[in-house]
N, C-alpha and C. Protein backbone atom coordinates (compact mmCIF):
# COMPACT_ATOMS: atom_id res chain seq x y z
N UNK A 1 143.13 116.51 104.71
CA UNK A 1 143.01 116.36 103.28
C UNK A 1 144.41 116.26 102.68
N UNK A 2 144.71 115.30 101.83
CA UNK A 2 145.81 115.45 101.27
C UNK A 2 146.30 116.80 100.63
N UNK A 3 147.32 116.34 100.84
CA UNK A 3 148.03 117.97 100.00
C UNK A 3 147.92 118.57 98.50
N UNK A 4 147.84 117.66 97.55
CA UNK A 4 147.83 117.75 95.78
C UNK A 4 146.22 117.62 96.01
N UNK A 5 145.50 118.14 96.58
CA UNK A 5 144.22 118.25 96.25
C UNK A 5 143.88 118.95 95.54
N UNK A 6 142.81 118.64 94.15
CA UNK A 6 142.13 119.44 93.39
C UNK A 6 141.43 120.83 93.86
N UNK A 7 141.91 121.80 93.03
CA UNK A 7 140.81 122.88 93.81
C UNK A 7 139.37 122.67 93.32
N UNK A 8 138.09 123.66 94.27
CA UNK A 8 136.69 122.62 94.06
C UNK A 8 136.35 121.86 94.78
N UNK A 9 137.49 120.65 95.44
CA UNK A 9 137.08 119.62 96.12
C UNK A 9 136.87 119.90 97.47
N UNK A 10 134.77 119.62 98.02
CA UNK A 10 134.66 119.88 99.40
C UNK A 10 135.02 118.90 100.44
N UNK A 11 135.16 117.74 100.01
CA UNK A 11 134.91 116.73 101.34
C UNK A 11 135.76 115.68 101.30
N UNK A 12 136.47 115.27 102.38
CA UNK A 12 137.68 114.32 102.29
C UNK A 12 137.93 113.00 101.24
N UNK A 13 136.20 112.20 101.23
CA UNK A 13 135.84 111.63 100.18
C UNK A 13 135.79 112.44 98.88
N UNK A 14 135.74 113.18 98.56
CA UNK A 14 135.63 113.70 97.16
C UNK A 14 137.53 114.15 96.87
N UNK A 15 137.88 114.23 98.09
CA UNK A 15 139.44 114.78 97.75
C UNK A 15 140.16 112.90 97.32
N UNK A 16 139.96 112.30 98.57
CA UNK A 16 140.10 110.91 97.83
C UNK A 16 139.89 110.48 96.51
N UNK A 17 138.67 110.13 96.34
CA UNK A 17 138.27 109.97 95.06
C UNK A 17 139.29 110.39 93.84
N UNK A 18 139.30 111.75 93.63
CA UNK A 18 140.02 112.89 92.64
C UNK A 18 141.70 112.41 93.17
N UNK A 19 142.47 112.44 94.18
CA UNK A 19 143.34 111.73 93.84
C UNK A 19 143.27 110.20 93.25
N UNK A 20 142.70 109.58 93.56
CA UNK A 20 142.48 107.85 93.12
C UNK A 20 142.60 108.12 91.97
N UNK A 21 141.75 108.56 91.00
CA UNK A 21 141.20 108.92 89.32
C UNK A 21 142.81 109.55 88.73
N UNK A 22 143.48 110.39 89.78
CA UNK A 22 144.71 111.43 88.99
C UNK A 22 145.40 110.59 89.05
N UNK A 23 146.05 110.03 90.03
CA UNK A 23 147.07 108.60 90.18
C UNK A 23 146.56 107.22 89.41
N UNK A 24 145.96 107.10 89.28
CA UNK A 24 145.55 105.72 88.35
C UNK A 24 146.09 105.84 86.74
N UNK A 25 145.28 107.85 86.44
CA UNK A 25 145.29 107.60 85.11
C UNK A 25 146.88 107.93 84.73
N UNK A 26 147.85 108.46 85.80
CA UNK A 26 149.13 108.57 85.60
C UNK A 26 150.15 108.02 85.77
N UNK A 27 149.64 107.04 86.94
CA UNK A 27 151.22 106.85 87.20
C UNK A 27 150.97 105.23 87.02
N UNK A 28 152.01 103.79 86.87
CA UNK A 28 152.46 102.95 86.38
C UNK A 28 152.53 102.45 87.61
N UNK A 29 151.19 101.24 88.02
CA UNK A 29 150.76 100.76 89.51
C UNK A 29 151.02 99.57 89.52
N UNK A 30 151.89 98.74 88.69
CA UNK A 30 152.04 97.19 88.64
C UNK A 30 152.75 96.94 89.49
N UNK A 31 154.03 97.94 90.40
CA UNK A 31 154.50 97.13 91.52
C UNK A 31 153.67 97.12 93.12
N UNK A 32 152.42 97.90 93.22
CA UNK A 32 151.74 98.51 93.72
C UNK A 32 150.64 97.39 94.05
N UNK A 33 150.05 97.16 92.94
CA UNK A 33 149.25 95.96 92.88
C UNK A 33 149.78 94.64 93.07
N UNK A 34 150.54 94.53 92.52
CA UNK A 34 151.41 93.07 93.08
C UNK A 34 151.80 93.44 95.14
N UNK A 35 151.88 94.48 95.39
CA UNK A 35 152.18 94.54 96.65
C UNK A 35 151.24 94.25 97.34
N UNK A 36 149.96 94.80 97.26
CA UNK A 36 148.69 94.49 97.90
C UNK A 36 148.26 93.17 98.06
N UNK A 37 148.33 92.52 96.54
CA UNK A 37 147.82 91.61 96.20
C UNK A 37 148.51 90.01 96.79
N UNK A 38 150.04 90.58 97.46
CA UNK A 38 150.80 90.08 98.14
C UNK A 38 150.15 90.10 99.58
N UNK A 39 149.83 91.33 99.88
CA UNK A 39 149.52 91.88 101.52
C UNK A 39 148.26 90.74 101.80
N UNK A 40 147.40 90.60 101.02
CA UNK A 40 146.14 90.20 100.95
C UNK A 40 146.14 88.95 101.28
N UNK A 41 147.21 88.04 100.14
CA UNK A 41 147.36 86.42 100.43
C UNK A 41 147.55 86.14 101.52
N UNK A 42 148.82 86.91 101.73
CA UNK A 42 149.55 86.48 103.60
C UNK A 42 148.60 86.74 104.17
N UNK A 43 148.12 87.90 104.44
CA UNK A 43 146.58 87.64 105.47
C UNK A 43 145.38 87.27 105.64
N UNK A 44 145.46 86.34 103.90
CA UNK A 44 143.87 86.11 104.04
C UNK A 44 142.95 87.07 103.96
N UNK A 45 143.28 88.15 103.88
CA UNK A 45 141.87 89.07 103.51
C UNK A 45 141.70 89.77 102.09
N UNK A 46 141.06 90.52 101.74
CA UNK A 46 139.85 90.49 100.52
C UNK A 46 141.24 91.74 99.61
N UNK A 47 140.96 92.30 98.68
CA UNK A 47 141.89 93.29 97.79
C UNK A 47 141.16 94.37 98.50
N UNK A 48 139.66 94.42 98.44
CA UNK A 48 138.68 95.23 98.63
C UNK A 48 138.84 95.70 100.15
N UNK A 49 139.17 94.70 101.31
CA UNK A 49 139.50 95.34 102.71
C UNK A 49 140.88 95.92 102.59
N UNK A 50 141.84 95.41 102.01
CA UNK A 50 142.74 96.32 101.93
C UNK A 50 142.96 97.91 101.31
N UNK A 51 142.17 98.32 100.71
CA UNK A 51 141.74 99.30 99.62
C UNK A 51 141.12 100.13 100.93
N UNK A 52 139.99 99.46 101.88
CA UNK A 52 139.30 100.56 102.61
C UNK A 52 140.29 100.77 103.84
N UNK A 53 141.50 99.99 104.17
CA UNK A 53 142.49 100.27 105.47
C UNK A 53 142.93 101.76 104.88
N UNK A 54 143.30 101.62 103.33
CA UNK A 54 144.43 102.77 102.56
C UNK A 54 143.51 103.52 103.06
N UNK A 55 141.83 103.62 102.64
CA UNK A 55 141.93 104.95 102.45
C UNK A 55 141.29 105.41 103.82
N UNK A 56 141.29 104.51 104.56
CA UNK A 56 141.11 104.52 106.29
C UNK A 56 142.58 105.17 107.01
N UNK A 57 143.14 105.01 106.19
CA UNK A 57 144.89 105.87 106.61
C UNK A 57 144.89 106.94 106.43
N UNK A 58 144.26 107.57 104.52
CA UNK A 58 144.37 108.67 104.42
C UNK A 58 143.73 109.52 104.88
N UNK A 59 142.25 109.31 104.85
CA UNK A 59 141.15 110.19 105.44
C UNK A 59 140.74 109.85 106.49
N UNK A 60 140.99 108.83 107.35
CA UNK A 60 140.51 108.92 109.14
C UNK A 60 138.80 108.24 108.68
N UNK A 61 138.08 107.80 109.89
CA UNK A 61 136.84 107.02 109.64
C UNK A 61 135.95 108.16 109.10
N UNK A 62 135.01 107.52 108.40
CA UNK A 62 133.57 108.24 107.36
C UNK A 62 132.17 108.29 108.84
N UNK A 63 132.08 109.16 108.54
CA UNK A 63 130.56 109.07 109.21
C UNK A 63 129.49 107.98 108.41
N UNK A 64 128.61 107.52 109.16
CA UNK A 64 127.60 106.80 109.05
C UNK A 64 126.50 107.56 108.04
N UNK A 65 126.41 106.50 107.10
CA UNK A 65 125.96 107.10 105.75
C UNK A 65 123.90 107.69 106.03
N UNK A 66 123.81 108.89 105.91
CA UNK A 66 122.22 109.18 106.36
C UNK A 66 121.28 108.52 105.38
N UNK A 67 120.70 107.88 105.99
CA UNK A 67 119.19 107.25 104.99
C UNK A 67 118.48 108.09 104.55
N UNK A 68 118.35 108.20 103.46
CA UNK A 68 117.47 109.37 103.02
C UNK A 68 115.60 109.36 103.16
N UNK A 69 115.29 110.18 104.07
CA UNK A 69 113.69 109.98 104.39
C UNK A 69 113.01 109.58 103.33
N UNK A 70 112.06 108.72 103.25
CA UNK A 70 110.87 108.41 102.14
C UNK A 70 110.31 109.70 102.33
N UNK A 71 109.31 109.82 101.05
CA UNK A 71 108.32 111.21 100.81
C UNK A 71 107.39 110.67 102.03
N UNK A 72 106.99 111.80 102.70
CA UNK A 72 105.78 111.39 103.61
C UNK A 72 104.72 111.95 102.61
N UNK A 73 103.62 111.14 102.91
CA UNK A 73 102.28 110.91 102.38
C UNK A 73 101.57 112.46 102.75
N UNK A 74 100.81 112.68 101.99
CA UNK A 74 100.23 114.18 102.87
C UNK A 74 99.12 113.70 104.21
N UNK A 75 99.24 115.06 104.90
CA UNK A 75 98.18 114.23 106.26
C UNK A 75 96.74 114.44 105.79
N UNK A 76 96.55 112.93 105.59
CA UNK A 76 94.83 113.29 105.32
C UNK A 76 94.31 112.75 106.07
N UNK A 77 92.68 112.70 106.27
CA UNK A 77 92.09 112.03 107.15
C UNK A 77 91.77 110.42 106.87
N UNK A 78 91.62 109.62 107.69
CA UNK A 78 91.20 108.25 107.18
C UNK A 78 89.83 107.39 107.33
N UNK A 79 89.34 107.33 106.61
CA UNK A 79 87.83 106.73 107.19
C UNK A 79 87.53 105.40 107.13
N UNK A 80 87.21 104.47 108.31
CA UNK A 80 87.23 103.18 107.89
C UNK A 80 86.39 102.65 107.44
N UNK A 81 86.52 101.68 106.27
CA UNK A 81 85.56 100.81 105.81
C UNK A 81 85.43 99.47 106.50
N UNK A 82 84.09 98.63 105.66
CA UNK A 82 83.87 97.37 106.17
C UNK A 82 83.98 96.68 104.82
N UNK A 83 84.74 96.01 104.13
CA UNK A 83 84.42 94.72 102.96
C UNK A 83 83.86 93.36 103.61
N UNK A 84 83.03 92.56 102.86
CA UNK A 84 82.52 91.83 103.00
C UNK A 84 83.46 90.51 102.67
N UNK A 85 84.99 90.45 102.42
CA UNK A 85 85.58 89.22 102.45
C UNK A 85 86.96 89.00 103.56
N UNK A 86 87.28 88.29 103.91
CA UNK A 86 88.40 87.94 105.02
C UNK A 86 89.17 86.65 104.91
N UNK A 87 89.32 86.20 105.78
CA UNK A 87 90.35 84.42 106.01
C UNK A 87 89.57 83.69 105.53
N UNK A 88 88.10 83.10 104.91
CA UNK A 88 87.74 82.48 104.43
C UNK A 88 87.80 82.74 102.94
N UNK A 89 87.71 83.74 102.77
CA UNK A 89 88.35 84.13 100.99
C UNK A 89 89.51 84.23 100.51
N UNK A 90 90.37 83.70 101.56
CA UNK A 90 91.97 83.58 101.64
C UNK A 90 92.61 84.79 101.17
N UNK A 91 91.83 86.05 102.05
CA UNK A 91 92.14 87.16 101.32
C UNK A 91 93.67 87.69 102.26
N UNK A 92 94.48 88.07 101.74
CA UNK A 92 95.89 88.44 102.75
C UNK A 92 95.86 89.96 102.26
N UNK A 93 96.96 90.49 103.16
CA UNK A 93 97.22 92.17 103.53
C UNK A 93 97.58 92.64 102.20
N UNK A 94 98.51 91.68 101.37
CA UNK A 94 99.12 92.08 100.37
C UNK A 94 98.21 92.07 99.02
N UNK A 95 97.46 91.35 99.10
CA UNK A 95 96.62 90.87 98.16
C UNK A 95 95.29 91.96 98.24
N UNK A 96 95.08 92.36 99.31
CA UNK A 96 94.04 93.67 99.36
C UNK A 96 94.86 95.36 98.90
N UNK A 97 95.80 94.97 99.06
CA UNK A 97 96.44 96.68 99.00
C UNK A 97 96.55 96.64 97.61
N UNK A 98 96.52 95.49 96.72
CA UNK A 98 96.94 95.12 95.63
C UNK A 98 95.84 95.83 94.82
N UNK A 99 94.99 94.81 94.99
CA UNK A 99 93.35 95.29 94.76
C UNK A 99 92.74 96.52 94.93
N UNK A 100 93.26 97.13 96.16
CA UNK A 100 92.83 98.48 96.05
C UNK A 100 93.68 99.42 95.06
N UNK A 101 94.81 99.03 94.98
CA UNK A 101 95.45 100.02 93.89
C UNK A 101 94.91 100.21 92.52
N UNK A 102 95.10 98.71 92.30
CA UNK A 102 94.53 98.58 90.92
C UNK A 102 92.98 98.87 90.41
N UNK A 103 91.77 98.76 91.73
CA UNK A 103 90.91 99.19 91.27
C UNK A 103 90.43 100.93 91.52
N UNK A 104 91.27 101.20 92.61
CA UNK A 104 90.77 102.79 92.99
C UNK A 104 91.91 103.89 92.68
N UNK A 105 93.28 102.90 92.92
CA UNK A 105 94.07 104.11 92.30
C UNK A 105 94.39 104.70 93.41
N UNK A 106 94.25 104.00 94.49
CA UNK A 106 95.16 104.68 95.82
C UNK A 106 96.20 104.39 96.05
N UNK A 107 96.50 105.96 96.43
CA UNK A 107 98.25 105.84 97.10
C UNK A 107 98.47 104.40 97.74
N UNK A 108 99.41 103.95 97.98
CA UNK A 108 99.76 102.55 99.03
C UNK A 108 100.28 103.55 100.26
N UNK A 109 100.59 104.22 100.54
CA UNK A 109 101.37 104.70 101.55
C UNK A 109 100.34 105.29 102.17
N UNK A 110 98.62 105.37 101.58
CA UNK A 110 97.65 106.49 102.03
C UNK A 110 96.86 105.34 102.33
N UNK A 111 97.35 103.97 102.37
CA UNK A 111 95.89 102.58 102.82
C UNK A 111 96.54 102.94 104.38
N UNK A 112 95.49 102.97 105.44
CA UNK A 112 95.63 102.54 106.74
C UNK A 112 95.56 101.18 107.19
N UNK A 113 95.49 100.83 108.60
CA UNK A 113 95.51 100.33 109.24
C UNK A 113 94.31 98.81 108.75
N UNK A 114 94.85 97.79 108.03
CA UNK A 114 94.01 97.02 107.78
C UNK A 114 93.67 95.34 108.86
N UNK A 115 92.87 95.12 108.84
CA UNK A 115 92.59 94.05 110.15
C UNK A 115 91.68 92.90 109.32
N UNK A 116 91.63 91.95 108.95
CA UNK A 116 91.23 90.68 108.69
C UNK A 116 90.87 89.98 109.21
N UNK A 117 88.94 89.69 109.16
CA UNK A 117 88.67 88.71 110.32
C UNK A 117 88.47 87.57 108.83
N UNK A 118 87.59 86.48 109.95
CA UNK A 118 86.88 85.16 109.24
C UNK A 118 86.27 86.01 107.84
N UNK A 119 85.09 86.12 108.38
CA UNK A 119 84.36 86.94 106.62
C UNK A 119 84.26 88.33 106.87
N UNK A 120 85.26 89.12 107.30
CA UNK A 120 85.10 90.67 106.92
C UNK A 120 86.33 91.54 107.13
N UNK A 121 86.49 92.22 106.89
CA UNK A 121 88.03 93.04 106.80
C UNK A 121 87.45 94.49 106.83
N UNK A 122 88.17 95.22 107.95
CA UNK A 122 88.35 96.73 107.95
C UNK A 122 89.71 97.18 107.85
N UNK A 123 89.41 98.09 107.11
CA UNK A 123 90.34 99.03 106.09
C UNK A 123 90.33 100.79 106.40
N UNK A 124 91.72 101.05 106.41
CA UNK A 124 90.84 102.77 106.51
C UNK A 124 91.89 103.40 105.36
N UNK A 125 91.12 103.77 104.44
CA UNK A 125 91.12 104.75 103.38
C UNK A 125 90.87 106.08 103.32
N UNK A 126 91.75 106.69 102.48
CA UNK A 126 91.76 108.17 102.65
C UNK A 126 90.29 108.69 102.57
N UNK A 127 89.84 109.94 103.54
CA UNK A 127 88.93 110.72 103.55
C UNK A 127 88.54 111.50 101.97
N UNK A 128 87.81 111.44 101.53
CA UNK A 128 86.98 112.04 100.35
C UNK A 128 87.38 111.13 99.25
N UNK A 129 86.99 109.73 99.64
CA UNK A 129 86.83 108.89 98.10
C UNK A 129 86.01 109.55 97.30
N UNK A 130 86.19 109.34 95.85
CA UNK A 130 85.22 109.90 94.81
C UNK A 130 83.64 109.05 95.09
N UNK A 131 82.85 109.12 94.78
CA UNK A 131 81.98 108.52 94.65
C UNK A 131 81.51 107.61 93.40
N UNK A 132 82.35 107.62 92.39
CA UNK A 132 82.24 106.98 91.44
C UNK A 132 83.27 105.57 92.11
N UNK A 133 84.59 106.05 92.68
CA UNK A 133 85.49 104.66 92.63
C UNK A 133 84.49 104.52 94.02
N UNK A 134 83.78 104.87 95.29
CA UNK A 134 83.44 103.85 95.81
C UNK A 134 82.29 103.45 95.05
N UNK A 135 81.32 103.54 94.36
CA UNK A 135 80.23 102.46 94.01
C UNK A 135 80.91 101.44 92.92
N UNK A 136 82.22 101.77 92.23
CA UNK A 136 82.79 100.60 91.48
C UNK A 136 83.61 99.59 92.57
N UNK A 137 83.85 99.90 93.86
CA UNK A 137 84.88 98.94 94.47
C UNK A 137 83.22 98.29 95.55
N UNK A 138 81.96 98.69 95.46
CA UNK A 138 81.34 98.09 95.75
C UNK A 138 81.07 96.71 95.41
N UNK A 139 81.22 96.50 93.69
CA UNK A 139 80.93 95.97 92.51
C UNK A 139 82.35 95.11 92.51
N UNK A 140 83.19 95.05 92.97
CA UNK A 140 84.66 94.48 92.98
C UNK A 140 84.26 93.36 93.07
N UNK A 141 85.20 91.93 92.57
CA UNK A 141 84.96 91.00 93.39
C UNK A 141 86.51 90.70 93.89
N UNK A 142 86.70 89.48 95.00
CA UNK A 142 87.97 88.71 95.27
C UNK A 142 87.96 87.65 95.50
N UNK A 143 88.39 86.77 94.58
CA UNK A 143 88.01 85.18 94.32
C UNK A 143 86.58 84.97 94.38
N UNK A 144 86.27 85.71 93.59
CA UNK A 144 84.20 85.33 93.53
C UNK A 144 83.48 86.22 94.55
N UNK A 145 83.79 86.47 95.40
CA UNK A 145 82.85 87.46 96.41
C UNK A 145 83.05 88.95 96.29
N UNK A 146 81.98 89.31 96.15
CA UNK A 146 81.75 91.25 96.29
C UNK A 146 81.96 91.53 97.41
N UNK A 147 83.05 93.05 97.25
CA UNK A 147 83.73 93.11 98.38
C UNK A 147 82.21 94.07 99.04
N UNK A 148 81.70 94.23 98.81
CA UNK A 148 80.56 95.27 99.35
C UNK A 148 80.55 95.95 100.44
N UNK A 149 81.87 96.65 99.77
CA UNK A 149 82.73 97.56 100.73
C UNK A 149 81.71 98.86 101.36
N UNK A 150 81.47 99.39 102.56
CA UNK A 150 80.30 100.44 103.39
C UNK A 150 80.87 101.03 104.32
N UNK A 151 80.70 102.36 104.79
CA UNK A 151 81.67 102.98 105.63
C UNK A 151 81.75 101.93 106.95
N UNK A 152 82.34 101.87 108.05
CA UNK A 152 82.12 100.65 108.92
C UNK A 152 81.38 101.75 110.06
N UNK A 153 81.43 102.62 109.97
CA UNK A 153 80.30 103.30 110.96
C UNK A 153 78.88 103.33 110.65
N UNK A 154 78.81 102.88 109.15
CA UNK A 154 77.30 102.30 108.84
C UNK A 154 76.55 101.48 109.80
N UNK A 155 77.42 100.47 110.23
CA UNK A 155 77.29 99.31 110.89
C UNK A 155 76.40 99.55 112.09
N UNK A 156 74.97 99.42 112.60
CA UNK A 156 74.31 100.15 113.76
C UNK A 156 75.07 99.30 114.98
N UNK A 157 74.79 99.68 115.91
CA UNK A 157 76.10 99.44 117.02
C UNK A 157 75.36 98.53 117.39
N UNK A 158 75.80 97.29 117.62
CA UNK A 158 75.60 96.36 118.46
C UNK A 158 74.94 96.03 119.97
N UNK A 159 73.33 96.19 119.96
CA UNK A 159 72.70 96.12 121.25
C UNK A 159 72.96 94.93 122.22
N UNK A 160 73.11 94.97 123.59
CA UNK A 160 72.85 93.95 124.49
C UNK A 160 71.81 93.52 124.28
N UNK A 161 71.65 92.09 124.30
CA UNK A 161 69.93 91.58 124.89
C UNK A 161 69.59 91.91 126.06
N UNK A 162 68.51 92.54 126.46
CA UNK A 162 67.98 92.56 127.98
C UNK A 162 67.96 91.05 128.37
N UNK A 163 67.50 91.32 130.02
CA UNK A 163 67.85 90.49 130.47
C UNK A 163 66.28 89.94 130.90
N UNK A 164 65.60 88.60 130.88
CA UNK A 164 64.13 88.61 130.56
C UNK A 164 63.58 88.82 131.89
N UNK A 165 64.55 87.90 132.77
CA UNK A 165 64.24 87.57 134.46
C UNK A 165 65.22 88.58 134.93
N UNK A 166 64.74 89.08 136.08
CA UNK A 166 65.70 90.04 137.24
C UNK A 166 66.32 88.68 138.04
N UNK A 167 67.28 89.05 138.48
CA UNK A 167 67.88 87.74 139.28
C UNK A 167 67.36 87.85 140.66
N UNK A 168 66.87 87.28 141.19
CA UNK A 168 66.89 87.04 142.54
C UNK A 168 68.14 86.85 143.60
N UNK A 169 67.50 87.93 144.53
CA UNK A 169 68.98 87.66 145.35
C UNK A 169 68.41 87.40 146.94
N UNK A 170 69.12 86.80 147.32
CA UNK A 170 69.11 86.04 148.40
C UNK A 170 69.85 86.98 150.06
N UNK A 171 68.46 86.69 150.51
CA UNK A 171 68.43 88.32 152.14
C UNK A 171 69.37 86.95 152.80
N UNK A 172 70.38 87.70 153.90
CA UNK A 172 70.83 86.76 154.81
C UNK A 172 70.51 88.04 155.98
N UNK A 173 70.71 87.22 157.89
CA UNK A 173 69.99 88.58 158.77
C UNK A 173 71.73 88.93 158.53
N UNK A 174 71.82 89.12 160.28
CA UNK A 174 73.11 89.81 160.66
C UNK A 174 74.41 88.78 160.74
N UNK A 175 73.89 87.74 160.70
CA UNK A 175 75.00 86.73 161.12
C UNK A 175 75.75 85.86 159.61
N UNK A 176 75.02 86.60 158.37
CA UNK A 176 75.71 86.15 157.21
C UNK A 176 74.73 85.04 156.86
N UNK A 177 73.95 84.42 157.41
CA UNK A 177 73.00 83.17 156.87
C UNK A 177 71.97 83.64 156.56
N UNK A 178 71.16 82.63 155.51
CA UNK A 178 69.87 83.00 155.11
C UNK A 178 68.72 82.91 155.56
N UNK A 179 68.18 83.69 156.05
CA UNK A 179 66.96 83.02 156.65
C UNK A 179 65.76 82.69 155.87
N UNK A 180 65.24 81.88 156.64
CA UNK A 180 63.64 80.97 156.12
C UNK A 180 62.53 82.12 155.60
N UNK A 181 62.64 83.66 155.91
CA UNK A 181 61.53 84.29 155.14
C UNK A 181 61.92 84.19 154.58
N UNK A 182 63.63 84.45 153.69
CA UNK A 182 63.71 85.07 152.47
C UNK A 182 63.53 83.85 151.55
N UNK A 183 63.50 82.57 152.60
CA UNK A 183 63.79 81.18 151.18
C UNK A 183 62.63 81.28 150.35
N UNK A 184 63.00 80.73 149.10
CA UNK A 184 61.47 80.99 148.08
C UNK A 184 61.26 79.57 148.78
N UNK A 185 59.52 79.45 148.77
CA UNK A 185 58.62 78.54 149.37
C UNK A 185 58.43 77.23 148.40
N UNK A 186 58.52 76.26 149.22
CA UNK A 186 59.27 74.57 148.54
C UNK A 186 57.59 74.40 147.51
N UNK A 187 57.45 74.48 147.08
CA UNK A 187 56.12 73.45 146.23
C UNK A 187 55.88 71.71 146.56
């Protein structure tokens, strides 16, 4: 830290700073600035890179500035829905989160995991919608179609068709070939 440091001042940047502000407002920098502004031409570089070498002299390199965390969302549960519009209603990701804000008033950070088919889109929305905003986002439309939004576990699960005929399978003996009992009989 420089030496004429303000008392108060915790951190090499803040001791910087507070000299910069004391020396500016005192002392008479016109041969100072013409020097830089000299340094700068001859090398082609900026006033502004020369400014961060100085104070890269005085105080040694800065740590890497911390990103400050976004608020996390609270943990709630998510339950997925089914709407009744998708890629044929030219409906996009942005354009649904949109819609849901504006009609239900949900967090954006609390929409899950959304997936867009041809005509249907699942969505998962926070656990304990009111029951008033879901029978109004029933009633929604998007470009003309009701989203006739339903939990997607409504949906009864999807049966196989049986199968009408058993397949026939074909006896061979020991030697891997088929023999003439098992052939079905020529008409």
């Amino acid at each position: 830290m420089p030496a004429n440091t303000p008392p108060g001042v915790d951190t090499p940047t803040d001791a910087l700073e507070a000299q910069l502000l004391a020396t500016l407002r005192s002392h008479d920098l016109t041969r100072h600035r013409a020097l830089i502004s000299q340094i700068a031409a001859q090398h082609r570089i900026s006033i502004l890179d020369c400014a961060a070498a100085l104070a890269h002299a005085l105080i040694g390199p800065l740590a890497a500035p911390v990103a400050p965390t976004p608020p996390q969302p609270p943990a709630i549960g998510l339950i997925r829905y089914r709407l009744e519009v998708g890629h044929k209603q030219h409906l996009t990701e942005e354009a649904l989160i949109v819609l849901l804000i504006e009609e239900s008033g949900v967090d954006p950070r609390l929409i899950g995991p959304i997936h867009i088919h041809a005509h249907h889109t699942l969505v998962a929305l926070p656990d304990g919608m009111p029951g008033e905003i879901f029978q109004h986002l029933k009633t929604v439309q998007f470009n003309d179609c009701p989203l006739r939004i339903k939990r997607a576990d409504d949906d009864p699960p999807l049966k196989r068709p049986r199968r009408s005929k058993r397949r026939k399978t074909r006896r061979t003996n020991e030697t891997g070939l088929a023999t003439s009992a098992n052939l079905p009989a020529k008409s």
